[in-house]
N, C-alpha and C. Protein backbone atom coordinates (compact mmCIF):
# COMPACT_ATOMS: atom_id res chain seq x y z
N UNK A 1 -4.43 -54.04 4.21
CA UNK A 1 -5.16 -53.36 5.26
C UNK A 1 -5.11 -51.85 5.06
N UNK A 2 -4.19 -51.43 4.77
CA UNK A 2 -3.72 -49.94 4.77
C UNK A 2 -4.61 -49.48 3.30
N UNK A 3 -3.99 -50.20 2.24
CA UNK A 3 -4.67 -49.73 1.43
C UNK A 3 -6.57 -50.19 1.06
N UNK A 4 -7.48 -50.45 1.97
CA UNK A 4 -9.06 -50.81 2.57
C UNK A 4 -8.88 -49.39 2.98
N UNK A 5 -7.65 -48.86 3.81
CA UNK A 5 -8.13 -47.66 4.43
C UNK A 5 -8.27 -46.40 3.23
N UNK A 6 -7.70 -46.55 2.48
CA UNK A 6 -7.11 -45.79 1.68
C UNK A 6 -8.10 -45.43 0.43
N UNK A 7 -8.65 -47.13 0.48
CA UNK A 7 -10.01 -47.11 -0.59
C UNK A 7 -11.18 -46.68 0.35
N UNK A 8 -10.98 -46.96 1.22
CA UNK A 8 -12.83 -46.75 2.61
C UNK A 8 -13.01 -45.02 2.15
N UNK A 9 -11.51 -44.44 2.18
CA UNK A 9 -11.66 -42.92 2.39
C UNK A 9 -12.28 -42.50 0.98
N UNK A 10 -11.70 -42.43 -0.04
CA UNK A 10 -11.70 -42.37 -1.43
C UNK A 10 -13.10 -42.49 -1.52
N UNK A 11 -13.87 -43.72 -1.06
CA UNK A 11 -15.55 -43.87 -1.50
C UNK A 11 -15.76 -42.76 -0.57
N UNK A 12 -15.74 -43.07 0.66
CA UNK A 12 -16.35 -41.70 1.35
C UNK A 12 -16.57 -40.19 0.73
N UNK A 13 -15.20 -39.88 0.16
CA UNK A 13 -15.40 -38.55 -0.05
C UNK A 13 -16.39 -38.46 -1.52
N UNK A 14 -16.40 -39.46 -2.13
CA UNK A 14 -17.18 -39.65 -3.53
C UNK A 14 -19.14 -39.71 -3.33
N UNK A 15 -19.08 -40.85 -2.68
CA UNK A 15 -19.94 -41.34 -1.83
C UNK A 15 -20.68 -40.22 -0.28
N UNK A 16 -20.53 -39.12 -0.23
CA UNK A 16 -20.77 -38.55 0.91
C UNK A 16 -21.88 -39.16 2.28
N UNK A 17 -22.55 -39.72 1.19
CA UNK A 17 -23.95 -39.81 1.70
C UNK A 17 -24.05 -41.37 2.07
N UNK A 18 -23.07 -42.35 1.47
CA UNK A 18 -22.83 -43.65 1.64
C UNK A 18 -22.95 -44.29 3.03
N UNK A 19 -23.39 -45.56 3.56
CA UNK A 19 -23.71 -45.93 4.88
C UNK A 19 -22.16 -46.64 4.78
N UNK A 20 -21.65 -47.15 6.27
CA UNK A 20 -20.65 -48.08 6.44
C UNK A 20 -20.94 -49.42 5.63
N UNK A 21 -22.02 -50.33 5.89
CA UNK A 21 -22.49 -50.82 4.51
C UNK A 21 -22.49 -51.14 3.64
N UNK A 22 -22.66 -49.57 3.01
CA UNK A 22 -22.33 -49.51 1.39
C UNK A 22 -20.45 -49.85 1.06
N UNK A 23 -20.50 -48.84 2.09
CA UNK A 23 -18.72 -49.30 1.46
C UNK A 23 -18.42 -50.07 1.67
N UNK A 24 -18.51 -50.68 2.79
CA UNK A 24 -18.68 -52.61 2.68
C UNK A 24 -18.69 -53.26 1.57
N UNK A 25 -19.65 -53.40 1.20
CA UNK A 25 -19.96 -54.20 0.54
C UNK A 25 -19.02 -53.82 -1.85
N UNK A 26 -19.50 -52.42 -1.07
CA UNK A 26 -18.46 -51.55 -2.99
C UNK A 26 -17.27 -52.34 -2.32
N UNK A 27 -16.63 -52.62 -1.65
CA UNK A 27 -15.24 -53.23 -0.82
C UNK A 27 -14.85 -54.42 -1.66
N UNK A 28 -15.80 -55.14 -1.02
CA UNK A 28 -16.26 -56.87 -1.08
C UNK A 28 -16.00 -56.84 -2.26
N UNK A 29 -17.07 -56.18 -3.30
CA UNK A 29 -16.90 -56.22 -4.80
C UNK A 29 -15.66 -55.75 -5.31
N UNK A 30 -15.39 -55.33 -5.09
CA UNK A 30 -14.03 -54.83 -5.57
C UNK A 30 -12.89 -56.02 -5.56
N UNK A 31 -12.82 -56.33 -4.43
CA UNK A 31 -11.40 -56.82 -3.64
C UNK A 31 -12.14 -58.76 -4.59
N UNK A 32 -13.41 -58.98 -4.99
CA UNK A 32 -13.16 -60.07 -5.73
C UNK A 32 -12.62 -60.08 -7.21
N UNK A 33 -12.63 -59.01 -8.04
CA UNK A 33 -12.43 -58.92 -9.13
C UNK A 33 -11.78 -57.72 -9.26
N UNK A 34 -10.30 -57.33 -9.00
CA UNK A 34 -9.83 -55.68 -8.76
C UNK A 34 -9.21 -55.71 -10.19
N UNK A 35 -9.22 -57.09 -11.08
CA UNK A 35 -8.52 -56.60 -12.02
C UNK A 35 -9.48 -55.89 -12.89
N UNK A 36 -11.09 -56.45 -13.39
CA UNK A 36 -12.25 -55.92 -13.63
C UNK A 36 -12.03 -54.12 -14.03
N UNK A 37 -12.57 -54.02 -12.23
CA UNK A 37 -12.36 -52.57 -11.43
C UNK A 37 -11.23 -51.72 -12.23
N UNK A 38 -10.07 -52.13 -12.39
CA UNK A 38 -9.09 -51.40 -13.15
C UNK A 38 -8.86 -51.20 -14.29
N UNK A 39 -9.46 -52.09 -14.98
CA UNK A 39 -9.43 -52.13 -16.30
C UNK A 39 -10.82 -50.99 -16.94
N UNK A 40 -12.25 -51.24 -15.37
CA UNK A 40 -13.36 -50.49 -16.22
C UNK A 40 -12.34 -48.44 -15.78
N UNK A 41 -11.65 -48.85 -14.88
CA UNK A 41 -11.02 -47.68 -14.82
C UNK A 41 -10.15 -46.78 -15.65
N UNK A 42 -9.51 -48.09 -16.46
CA UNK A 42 -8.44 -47.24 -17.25
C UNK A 42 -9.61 -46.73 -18.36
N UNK A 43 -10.31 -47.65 -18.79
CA UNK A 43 -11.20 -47.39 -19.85
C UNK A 43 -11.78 -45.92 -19.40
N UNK A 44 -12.17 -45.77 -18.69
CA UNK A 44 -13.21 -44.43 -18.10
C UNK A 44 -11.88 -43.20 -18.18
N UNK A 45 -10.43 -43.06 -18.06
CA UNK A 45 -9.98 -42.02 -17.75
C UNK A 45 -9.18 -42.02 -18.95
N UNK A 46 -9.39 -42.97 -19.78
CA UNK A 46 -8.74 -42.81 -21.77
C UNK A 46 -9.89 -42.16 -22.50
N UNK A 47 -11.42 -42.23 -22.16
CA UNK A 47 -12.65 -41.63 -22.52
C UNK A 47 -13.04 -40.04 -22.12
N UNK A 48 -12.63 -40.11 -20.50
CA UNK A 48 -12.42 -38.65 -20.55
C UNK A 48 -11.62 -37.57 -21.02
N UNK A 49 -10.67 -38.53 -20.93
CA UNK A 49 -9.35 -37.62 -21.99
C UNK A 49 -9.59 -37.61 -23.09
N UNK A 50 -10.23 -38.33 -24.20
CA UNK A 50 -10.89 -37.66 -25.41
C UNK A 50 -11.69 -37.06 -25.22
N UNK A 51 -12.54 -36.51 -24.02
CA UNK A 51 -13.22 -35.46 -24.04
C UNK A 51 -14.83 -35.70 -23.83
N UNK A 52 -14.96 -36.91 -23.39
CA UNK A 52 -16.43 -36.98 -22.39
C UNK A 52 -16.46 -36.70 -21.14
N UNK A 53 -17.80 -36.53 -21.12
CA UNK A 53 -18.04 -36.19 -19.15
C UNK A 53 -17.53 -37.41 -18.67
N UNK A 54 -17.02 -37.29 -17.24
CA UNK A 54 -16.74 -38.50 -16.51
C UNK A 54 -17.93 -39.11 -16.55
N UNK A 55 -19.05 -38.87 -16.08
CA UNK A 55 -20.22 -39.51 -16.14
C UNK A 55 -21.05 -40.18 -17.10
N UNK A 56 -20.67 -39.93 -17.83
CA UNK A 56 -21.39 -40.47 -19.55
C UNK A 56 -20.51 -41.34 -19.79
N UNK A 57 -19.14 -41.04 -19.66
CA UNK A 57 -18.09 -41.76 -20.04
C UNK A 57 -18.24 -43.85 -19.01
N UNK A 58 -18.45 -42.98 -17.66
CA UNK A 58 -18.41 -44.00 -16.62
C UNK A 58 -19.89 -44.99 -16.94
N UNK A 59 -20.85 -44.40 -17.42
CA UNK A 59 -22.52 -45.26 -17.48
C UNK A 59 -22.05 -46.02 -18.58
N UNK A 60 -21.32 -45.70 -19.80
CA UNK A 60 -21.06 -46.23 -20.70
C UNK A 60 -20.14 -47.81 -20.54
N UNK A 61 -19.08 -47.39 -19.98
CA UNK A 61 -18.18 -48.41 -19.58
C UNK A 61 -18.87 -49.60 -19.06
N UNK A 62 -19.43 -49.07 -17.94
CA UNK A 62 -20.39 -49.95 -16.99
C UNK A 62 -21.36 -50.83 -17.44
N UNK A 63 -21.70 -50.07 -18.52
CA UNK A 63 -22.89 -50.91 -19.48
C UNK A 63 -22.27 -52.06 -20.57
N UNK A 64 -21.00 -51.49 -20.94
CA UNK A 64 -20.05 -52.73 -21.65
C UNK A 64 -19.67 -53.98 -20.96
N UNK A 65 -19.78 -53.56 -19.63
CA UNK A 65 -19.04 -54.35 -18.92
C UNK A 65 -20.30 -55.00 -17.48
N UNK A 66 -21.59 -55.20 -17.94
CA UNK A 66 -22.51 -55.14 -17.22
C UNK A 66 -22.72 -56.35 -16.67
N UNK A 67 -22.60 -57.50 -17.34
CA UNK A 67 -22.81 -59.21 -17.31
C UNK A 67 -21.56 -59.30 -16.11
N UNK A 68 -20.32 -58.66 -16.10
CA UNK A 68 -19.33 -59.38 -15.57
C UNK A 68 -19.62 -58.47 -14.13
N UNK A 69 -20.17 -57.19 -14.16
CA UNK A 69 -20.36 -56.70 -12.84
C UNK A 69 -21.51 -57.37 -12.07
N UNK A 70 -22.30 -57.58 -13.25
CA UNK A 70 -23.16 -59.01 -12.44
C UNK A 70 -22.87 -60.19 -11.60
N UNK A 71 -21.79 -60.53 -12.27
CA UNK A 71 -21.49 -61.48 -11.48
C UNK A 71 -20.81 -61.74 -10.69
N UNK A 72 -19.71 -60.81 -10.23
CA UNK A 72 -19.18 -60.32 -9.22
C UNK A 72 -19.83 -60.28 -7.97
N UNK A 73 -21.16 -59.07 -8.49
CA UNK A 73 -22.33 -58.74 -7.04
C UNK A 73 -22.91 -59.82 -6.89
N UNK A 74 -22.62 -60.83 -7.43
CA UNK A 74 -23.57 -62.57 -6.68
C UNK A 74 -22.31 -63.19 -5.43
């Protein structure tokens, strides 16, 4: 519970513009597959540390890992 609160905030401040909703549902996805989520995470912050944008770094990951985020969001 505590830590929903902890993640609700985290999207918010990322997310500014995000509806209750949205984080809902980024929630939902998450909390079915968090090992996924962590793993596209470590990947994204070993990529920036060699020295890509977070963002290039993050589209990239996402795209490796695209079939399984698929199927999560079903």
């Amino acid at each position: 519970m505590l830590k929903n609160f902890f993640i609700r905030q985290l999207i918010k401040r990322q997310f500014k513009e995000a509806s209750d909703e949205q984080i809902d549902m980024i929630l939902g996805v998450v909390e079915k597959n968090p090992q996924l989520f962590e793993k596209i995470g470590q990947e994204i912050k070993v990529a920036t540390k060699a020295g890509k944008p977070q963002q290039q770094a993050a589209q990239e990951i996402m795209l490796k890992y695209k079939d399984q985020l698929l199927s999560v969001m079903k």
